[in-house]
PDB file of N, CA and C in Angstrom:
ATOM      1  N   UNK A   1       6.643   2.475  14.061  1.00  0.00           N
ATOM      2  CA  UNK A   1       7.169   3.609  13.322  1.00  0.00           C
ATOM      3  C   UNK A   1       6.772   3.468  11.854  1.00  0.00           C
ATOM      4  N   UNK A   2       6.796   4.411  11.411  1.00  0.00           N
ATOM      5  CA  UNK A   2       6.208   4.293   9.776  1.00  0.00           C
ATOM      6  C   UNK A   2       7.324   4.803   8.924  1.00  0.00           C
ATOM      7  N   UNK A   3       6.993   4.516   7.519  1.00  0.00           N
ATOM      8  CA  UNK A   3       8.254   4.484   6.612  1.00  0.00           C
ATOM      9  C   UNK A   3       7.972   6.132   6.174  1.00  0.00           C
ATOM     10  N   UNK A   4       8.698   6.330   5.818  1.00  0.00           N
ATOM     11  CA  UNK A   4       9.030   7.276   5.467  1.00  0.00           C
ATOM     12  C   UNK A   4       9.034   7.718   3.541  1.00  0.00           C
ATOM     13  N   UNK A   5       8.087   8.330   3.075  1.00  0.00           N
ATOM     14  CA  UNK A   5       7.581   8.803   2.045  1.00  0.00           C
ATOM     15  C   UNK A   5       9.054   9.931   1.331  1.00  0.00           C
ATOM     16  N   UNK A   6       9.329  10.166  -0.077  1.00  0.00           N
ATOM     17  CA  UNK A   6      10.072  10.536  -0.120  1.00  0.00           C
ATOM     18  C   UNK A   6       9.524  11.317  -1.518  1.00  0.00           C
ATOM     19  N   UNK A   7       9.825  12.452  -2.481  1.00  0.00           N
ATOM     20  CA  UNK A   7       9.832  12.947  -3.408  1.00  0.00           C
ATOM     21  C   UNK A   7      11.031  12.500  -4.173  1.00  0.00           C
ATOM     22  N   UNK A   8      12.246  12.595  -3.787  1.00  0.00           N
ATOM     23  CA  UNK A   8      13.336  12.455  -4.594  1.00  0.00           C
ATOM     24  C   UNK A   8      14.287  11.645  -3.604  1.00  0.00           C
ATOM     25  N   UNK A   9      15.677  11.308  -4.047  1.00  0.00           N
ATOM     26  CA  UNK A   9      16.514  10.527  -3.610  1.00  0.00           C
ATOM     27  C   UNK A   9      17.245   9.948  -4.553  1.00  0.00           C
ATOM     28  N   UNK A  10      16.629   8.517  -5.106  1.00  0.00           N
ATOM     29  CA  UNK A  10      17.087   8.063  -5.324  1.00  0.00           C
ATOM     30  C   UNK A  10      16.290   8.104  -6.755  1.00  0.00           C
ATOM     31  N   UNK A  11      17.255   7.579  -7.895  1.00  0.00           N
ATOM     32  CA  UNK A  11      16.533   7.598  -8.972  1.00  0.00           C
ATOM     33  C   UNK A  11      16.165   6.608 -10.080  1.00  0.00           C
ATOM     34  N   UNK A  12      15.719   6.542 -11.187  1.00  0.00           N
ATOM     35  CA  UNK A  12      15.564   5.037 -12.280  1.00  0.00           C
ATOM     36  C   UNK A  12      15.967   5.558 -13.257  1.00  0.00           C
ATOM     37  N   UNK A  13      16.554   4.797 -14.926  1.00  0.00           N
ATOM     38  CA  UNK A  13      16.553   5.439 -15.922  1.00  0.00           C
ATOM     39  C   UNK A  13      15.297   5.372 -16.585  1.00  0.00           C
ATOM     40  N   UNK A  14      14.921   5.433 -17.516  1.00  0.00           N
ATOM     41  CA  UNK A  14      14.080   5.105 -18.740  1.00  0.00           C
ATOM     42  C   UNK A  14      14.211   3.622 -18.704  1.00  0.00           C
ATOM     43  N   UNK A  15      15.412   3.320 -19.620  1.00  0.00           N
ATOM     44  CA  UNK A  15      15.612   1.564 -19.221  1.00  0.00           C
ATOM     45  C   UNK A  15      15.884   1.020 -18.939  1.00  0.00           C
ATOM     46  N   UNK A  16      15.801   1.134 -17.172  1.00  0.00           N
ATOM     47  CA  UNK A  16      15.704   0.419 -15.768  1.00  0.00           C
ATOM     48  C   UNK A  16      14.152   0.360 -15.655  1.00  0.00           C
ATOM     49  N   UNK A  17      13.957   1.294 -15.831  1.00  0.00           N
ATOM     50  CA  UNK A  17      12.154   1.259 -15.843  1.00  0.00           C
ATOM     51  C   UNK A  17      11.835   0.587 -16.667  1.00  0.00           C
ATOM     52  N   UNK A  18      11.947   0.473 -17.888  1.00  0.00           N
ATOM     53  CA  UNK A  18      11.458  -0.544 -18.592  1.00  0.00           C
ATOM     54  C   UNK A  18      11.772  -2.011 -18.299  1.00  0.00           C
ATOM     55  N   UNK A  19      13.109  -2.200 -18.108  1.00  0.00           N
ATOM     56  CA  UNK A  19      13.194  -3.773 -17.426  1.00  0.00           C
ATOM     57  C   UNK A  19      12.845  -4.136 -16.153  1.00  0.00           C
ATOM     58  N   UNK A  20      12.733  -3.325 -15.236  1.00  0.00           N
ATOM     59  CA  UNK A  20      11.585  -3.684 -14.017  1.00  0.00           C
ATOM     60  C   UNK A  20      10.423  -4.006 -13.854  1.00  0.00           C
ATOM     61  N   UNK A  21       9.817  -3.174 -15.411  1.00  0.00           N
ATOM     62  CA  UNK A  21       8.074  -3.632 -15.388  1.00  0.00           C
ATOM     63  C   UNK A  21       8.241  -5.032 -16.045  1.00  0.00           C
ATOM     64  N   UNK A  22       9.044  -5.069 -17.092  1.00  0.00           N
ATOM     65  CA  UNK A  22       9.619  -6.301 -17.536  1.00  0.00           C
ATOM     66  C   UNK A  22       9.203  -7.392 -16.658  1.00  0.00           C
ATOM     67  N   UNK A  23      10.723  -7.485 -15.939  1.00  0.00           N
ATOM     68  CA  UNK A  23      10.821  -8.640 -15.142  1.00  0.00           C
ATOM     69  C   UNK A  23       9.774  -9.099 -14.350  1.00  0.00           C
ATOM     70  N   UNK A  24       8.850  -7.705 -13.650  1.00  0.00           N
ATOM     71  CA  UNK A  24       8.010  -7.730 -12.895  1.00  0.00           C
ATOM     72  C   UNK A  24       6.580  -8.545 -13.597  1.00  0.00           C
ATOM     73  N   UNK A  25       6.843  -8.459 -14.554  1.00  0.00           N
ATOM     74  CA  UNK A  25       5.516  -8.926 -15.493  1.00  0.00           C
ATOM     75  C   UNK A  25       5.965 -10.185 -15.420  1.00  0.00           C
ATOM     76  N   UNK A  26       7.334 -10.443 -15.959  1.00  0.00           N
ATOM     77  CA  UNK A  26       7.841 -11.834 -16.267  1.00  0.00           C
ATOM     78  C   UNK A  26       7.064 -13.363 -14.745  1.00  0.00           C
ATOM     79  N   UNK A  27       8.239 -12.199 -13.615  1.00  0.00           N
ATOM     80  CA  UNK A  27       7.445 -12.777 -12.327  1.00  0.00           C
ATOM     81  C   UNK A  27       6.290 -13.028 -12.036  1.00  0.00           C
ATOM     82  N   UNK A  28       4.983 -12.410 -12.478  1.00  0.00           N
ATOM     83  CA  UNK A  28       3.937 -12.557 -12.451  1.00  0.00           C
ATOM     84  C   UNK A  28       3.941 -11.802 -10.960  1.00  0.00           C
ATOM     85  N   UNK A  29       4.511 -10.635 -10.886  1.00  0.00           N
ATOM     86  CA  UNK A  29       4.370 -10.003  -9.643  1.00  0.00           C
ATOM     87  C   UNK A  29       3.555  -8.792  -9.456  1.00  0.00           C
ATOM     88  N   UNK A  30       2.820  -8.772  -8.815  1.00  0.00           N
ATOM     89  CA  UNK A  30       1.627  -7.242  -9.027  1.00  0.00           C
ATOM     90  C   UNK A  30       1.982  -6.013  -8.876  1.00  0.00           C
ATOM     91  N   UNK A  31       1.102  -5.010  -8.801  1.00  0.00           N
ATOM     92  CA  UNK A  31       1.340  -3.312  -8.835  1.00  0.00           C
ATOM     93  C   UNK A  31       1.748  -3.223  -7.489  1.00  0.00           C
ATOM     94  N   UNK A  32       1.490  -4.157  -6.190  1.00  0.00           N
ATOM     95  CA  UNK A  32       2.414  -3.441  -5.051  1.00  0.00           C
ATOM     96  C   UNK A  32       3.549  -3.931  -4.692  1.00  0.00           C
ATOM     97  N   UNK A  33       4.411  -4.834  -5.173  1.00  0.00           N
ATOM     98  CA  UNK A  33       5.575  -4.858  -5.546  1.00  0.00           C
ATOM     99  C   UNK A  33       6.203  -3.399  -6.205  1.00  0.00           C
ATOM    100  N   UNK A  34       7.752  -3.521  -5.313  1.00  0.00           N
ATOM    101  CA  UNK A  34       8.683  -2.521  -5.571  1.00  0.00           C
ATOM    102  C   UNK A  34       9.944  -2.841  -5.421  1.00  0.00           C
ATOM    103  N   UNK A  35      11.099  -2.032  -6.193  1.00  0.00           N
ATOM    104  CA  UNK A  35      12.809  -2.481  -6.056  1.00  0.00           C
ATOM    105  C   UNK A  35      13.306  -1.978  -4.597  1.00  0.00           C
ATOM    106  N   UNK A  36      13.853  -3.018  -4.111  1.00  0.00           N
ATOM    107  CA  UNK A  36      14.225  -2.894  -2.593  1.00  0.00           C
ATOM    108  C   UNK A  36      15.789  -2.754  -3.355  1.00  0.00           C
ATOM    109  N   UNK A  37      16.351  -1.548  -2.628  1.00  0.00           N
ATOM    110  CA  UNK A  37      17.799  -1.363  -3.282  1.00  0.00           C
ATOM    111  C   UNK A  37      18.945  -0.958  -1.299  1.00  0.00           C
ATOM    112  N   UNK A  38      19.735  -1.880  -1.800  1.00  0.00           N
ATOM    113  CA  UNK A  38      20.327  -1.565   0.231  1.00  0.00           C
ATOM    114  C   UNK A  38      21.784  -2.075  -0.670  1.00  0.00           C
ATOM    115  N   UNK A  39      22.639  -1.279   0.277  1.00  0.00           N
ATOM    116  CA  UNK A  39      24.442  -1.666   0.392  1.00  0.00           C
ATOM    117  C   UNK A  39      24.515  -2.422   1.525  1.00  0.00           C
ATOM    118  N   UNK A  40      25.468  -3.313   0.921  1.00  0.00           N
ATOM    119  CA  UNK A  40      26.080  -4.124   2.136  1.00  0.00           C
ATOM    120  C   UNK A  40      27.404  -4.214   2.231  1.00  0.00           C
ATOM    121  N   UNK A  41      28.054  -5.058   3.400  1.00  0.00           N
ATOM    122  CA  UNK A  41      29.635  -4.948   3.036  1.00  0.00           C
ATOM    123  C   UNK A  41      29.432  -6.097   2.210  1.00  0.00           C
ATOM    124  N   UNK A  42      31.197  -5.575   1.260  1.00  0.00           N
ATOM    125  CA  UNK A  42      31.458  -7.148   0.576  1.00  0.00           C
ATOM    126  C   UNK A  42      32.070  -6.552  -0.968  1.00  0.00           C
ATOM    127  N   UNK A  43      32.339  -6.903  -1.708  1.00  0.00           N
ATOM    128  CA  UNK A  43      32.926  -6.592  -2.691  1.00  0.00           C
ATOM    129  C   UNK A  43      34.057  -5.927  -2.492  1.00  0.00           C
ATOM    130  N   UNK A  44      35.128  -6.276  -3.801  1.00  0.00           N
ATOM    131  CA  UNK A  44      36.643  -5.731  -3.830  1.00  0.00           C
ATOM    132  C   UNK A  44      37.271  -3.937  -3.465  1.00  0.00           C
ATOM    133  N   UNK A  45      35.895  -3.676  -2.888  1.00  0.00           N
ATOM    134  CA  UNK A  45      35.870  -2.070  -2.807  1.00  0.00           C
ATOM    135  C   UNK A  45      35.143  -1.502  -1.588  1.00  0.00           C
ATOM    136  N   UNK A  46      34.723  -2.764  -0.733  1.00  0.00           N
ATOM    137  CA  UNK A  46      34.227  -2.453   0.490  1.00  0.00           C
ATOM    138  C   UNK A  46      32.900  -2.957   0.667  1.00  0.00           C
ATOM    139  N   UNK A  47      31.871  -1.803  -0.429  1.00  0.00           N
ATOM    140  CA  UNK A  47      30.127  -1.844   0.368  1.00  0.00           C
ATOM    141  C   UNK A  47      30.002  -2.024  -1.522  1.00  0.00           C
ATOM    142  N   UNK A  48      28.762  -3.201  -1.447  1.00  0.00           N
ATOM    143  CA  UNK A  48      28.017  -3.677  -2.709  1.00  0.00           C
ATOM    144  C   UNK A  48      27.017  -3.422  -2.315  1.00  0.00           C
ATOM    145  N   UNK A  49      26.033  -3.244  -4.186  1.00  0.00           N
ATOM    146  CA  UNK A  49      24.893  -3.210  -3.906  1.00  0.00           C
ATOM    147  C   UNK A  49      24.043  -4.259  -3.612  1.00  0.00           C
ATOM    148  N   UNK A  50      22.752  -4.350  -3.206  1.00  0.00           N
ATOM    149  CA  UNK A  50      21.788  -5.446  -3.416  1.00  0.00           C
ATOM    150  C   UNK A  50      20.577  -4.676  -3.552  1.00  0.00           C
ATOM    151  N   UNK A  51      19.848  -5.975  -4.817  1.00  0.00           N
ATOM    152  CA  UNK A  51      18.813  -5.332  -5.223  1.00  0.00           C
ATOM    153  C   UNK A  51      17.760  -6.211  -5.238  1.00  0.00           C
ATOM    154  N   UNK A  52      16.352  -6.090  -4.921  1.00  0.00           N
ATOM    155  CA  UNK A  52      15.512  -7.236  -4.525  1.00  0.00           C
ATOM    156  C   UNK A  52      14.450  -6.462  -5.299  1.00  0.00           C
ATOM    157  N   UNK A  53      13.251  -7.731  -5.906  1.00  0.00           N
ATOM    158  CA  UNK A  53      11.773  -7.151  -5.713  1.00  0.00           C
ATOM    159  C   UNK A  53      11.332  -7.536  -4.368  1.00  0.00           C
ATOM    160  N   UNK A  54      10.253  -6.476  -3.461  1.00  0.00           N
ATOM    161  CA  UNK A  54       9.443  -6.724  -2.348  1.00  0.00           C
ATOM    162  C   UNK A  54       8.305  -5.968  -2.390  1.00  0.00           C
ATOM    163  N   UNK A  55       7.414  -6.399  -1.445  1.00  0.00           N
ATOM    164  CA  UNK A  55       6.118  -5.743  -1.307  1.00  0.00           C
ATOM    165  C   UNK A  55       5.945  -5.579  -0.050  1.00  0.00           C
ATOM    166  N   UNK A  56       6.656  -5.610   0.981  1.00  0.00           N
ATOM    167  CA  UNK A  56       6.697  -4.796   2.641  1.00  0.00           C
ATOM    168  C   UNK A  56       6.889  -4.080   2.540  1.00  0.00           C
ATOM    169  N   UNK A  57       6.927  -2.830   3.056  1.00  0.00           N
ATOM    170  CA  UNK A  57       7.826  -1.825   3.528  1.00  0.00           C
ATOM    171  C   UNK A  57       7.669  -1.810   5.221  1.00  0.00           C
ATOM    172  N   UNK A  58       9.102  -2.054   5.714  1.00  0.00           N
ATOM    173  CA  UNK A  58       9.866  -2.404   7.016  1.00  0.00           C
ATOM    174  C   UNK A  58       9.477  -0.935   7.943  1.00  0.00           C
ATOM    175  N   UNK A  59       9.836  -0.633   9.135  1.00  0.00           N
ATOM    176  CA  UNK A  59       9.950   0.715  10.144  1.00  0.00           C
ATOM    177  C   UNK A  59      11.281   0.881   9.068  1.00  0.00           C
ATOM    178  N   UNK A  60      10.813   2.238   9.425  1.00  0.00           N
ATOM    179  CA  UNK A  60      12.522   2.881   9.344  1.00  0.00           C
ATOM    180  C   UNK A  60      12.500   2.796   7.558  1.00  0.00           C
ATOM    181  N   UNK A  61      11.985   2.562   6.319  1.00  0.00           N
ATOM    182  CA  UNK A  61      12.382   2.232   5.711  1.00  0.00           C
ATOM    183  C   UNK A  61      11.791   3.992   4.860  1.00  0.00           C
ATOM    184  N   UNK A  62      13.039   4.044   3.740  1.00  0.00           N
ATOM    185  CA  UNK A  62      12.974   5.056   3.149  1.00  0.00           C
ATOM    186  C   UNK A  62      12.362   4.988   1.834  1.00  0.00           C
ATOM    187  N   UNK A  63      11.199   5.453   1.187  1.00  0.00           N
ATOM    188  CA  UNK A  63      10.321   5.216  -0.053  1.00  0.00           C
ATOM    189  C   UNK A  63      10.573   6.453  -0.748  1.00  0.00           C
ATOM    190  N   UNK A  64      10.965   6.318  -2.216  1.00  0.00           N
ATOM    191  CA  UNK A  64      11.316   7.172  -2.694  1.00  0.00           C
ATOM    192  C   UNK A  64      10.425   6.937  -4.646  1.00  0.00           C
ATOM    193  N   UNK A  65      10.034   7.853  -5.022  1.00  0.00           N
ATOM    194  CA  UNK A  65       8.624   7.370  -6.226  1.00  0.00           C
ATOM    195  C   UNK A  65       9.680   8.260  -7.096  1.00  0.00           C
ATOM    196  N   UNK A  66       9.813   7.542  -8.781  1.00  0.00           N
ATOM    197  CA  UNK A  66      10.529   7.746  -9.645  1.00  0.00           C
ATOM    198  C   UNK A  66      10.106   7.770 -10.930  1.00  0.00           C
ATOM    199  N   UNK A  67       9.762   8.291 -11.802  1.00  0.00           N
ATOM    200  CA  UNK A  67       9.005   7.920 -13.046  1.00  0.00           C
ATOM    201  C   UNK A  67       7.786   6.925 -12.897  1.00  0.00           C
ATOM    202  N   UNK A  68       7.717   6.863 -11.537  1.00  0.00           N
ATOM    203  CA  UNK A  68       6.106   6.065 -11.152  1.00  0.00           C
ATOM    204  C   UNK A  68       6.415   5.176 -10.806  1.00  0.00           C
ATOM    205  N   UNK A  69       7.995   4.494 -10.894  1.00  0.00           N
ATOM    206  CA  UNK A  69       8.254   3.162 -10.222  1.00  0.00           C
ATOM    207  C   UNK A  69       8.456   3.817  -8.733  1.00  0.00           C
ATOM    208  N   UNK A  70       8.807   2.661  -7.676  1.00  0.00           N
ATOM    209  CA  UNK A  70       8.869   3.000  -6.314  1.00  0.00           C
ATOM    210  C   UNK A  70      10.116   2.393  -6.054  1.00  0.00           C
ATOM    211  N   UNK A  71      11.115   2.784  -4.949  1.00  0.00           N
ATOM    212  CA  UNK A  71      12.445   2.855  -5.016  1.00  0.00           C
ATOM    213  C   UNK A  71      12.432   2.440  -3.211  1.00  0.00           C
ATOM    214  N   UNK A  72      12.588   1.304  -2.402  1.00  0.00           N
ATOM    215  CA  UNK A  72      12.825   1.432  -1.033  1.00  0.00           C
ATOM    216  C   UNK A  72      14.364   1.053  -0.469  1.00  0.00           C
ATOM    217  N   UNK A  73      14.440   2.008   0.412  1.00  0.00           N
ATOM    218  CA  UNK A  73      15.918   1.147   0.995  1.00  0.00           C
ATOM    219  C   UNK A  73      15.521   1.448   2.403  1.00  0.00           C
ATOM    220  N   UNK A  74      16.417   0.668   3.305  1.00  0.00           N
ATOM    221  CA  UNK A  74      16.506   0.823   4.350  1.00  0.00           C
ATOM    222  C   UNK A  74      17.728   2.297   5.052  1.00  0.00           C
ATOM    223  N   UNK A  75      17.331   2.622   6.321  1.00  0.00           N
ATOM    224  CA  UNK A  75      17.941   3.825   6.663  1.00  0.00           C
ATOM    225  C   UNK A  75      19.329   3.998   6.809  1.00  0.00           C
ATOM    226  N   UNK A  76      19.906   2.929   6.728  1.00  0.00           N
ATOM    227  CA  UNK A  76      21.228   3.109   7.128  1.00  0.00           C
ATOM    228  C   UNK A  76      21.641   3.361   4.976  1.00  0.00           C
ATOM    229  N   UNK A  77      20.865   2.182   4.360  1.00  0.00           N
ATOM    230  CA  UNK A  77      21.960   2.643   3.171  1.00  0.00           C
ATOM    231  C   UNK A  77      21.566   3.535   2.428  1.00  0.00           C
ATOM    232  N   UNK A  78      20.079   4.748   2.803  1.00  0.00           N
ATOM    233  CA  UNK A  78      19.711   5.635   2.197  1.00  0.00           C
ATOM    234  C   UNK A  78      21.418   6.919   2.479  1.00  0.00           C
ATOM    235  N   UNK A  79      21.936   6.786   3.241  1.00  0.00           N
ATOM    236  CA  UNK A  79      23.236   7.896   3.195  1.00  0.00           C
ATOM    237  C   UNK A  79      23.872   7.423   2.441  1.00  0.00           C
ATOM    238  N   UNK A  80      24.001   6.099   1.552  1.00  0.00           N
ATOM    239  CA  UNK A  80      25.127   5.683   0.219  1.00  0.00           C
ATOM    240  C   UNK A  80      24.129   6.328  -0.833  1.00  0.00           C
ATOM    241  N   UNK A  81      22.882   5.998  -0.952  1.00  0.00           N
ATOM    242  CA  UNK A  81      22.634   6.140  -2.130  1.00  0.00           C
ATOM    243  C   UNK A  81      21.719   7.332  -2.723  1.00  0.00           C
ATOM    244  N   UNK A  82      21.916   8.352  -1.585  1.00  0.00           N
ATOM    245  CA  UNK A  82      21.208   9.809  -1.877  1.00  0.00           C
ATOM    246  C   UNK A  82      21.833  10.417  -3.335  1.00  0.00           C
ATOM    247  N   UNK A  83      20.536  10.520  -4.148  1.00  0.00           N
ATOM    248  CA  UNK A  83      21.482  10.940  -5.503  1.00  0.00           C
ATOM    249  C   UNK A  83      21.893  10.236  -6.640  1.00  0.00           C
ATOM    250  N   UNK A  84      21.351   8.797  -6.469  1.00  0.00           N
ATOM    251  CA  UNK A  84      22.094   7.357  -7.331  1.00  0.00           C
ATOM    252  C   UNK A  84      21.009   7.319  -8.007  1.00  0.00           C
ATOM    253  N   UNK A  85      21.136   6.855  -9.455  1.00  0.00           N
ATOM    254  CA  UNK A  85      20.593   6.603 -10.295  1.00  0.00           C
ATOM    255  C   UNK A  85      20.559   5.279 -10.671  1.00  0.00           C
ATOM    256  N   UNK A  86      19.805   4.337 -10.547  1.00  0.00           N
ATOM    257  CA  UNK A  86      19.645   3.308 -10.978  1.00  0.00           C
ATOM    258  C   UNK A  86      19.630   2.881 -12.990  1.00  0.00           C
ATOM    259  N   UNK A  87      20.427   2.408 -13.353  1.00  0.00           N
ATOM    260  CA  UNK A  87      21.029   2.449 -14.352  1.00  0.00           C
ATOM    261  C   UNK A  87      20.355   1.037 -15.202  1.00  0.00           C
ATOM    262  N   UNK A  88      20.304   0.775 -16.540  1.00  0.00           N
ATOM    263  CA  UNK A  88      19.934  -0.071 -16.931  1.00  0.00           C
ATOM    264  C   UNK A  88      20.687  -0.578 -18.483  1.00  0.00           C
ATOM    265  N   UNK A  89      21.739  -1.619 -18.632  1.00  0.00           N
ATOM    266  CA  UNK A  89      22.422  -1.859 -19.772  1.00  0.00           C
ATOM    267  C   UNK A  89      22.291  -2.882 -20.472  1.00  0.00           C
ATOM    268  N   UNK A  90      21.718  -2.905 -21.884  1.00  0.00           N
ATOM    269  CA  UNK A  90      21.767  -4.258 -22.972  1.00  0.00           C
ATOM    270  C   UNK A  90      22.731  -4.076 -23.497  1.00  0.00           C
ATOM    271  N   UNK A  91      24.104  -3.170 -23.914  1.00  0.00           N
ATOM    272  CA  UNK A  91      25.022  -3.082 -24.935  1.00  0.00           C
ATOM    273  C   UNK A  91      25.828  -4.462 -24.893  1.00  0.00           C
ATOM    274  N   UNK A  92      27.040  -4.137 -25.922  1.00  0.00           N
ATOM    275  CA  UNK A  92      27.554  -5.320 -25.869  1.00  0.00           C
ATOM    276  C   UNK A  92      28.590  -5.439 -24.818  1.00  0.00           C
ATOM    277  N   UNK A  93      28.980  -4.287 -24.129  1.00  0.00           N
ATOM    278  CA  UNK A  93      29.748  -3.985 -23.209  1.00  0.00           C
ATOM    279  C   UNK A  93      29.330  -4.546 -21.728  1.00  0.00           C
ATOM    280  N   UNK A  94      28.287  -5.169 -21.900  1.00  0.00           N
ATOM    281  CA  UNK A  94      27.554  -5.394 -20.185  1.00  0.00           C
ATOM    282  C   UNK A  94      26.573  -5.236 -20.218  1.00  0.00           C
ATOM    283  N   UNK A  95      25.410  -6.367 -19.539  1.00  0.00           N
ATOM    284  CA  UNK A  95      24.156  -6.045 -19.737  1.00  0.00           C
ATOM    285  C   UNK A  95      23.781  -6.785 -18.264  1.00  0.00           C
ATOM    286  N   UNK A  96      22.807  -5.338 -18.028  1.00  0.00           N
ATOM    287  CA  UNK A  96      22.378  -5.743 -16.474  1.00  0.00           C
ATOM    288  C   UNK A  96      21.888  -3.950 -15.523  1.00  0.00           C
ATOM    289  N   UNK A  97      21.854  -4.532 -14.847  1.00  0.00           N
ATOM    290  CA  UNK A  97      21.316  -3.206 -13.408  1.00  0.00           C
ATOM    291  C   UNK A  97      22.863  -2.824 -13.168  1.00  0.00           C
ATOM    292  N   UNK A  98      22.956  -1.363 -13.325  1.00  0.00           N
ATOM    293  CA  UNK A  98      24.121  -0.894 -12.103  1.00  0.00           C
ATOM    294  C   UNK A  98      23.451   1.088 -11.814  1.00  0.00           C
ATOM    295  N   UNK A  99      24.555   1.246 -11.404  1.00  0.00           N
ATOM    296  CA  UNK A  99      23.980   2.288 -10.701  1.00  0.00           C
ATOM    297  C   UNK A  99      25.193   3.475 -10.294  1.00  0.00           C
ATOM    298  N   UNK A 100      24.459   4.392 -10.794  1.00  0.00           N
ATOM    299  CA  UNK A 100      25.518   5.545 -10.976  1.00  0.00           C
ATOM    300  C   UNK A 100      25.608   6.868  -9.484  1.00  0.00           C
ATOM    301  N   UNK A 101      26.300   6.365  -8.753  1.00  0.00           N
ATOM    302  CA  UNK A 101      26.598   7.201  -7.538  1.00  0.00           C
ATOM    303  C   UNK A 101      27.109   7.892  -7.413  1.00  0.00           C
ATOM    304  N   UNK A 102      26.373   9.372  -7.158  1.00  0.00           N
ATOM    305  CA  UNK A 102      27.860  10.698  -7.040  1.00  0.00           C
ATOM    306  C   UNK A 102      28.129  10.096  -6.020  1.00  0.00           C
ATOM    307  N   UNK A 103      28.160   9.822  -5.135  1.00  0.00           N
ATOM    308  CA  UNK A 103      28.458   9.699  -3.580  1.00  0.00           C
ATOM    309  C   UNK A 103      29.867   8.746  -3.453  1.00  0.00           C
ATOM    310  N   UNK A 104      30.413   7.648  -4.586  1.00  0.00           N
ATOM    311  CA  UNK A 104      30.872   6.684  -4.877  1.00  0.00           C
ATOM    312  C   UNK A 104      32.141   7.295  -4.562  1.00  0.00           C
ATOM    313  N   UNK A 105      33.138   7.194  -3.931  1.00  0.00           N
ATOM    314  CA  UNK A 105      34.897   8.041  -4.201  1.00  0.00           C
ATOM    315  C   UNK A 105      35.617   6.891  -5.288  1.00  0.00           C
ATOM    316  N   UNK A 106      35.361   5.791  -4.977  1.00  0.00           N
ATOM    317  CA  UNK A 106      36.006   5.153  -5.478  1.00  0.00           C
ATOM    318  C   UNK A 106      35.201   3.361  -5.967  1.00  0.00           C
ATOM    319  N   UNK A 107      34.964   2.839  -7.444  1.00  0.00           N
ATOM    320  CA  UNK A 107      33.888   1.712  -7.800  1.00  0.00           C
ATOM    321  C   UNK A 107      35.193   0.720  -8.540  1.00  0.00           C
ATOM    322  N   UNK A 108      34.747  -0.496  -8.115  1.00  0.00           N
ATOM    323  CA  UNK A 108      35.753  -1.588  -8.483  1.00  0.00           C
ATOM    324  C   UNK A 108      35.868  -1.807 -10.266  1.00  0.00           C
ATOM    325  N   UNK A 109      36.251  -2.688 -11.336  1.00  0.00           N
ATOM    326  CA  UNK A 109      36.526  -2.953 -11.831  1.00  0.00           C
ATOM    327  C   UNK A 109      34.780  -3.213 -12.991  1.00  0.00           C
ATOM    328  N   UNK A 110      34.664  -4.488 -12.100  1.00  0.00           N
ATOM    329  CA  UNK A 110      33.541  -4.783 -12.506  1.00  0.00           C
ATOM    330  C   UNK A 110      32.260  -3.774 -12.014  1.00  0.00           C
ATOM    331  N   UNK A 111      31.850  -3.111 -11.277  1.00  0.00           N
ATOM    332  CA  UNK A 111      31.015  -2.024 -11.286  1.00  0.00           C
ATOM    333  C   UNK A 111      30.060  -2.103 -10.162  1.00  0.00           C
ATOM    334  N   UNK A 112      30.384  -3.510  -9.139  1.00  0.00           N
ATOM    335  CA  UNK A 112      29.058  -3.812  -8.660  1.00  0.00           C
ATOM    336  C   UNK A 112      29.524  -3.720  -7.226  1.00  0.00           C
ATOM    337  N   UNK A 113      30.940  -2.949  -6.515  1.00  0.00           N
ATOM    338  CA  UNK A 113      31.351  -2.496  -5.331  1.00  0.00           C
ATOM    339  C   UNK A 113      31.580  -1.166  -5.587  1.00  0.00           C
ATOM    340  N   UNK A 114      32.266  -0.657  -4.442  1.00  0.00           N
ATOM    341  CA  UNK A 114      32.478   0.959  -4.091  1.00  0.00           C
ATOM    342  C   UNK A 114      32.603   1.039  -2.901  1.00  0.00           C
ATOM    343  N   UNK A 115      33.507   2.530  -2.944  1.00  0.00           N
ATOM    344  CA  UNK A 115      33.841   2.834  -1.452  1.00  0.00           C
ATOM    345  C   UNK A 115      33.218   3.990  -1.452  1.00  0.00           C
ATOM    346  N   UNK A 116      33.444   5.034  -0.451  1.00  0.00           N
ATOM    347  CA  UNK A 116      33.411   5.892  -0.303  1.00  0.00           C
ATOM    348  C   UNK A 116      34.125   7.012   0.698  1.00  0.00           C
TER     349      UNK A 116
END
C-alpha cells in the first residue's frame, strides 16, 4: 500500500520551521529526512504527542507538505491532529515544540497531553 500524499492537514509555524532545519542541520541529517509527528496514550490527559526525525515513510502513512517542510503521521493519529499546528517557543515562558490543536477538548498543565 502506498502513503498517502496530502496538501494540507497538518501544519508548521515560521519558527518550528526554522528550528527543524536547525536541528536537522545540527544532526547532520539530509533533505529526505522529515518530522514524524503520532499521539500516543500516556500523559495526565490521556493521548501525548510524539515527535521524531525519519526518512521512511511506512503503508498507511499520511504525508502532509508545509512551508516546504514535510509533516508524516501515521493513520490512526492523523484523526487527532487534522488542523494542528506545530508550534515553536524560545520565550522565557517555555522553550520547545508544542502544538496547537483545534481538535484538543481538553490539554494538561504542562502542554504536552490532551484529551479529546
Amino acid at each position: 500500500m502506498e502513503a498517502t500524499t496530502m496538501m494540507s492537514g497538518i501544519f508548521i509555524s515560521d519558527k518550528a520551521k526554522a528550528r527543524v532545519i536547525d536541528l536537522l542541520a545540527q544532526e547532520g541529517r539530509g533533505e529526505d529526512y522529515f518530522v514524524r509527528v503520532s499521539v500516543v496514550s500516556g500523559g495526565c490527559s490521556g493521548l501525548t504527542y510524539k515527535m521524531d526525525f525519519d526518512n521512511e515513510i511506512k503503508a498507511g502513512d499520511q504525508v502532509f507538505e508545509d512551508k516546504n517542510v514535510k509533516l508524516v503521521t501515521d493513520r490512526k493519529s492523523v484523526l487527532y491532529l487534522f488542523s494542528t499546528t506545530l508550534e515553536y517557543s524560545d520565550g522565557l515562558d517555555g522553550k520547545g515544540f508544542h502544538f496547537m490543536n483545534p481538535n484538543a477538548s481538553r490539554t494538561c498543565a504542562c502542554g504536552e497531553s490532551f484529551s479529546v
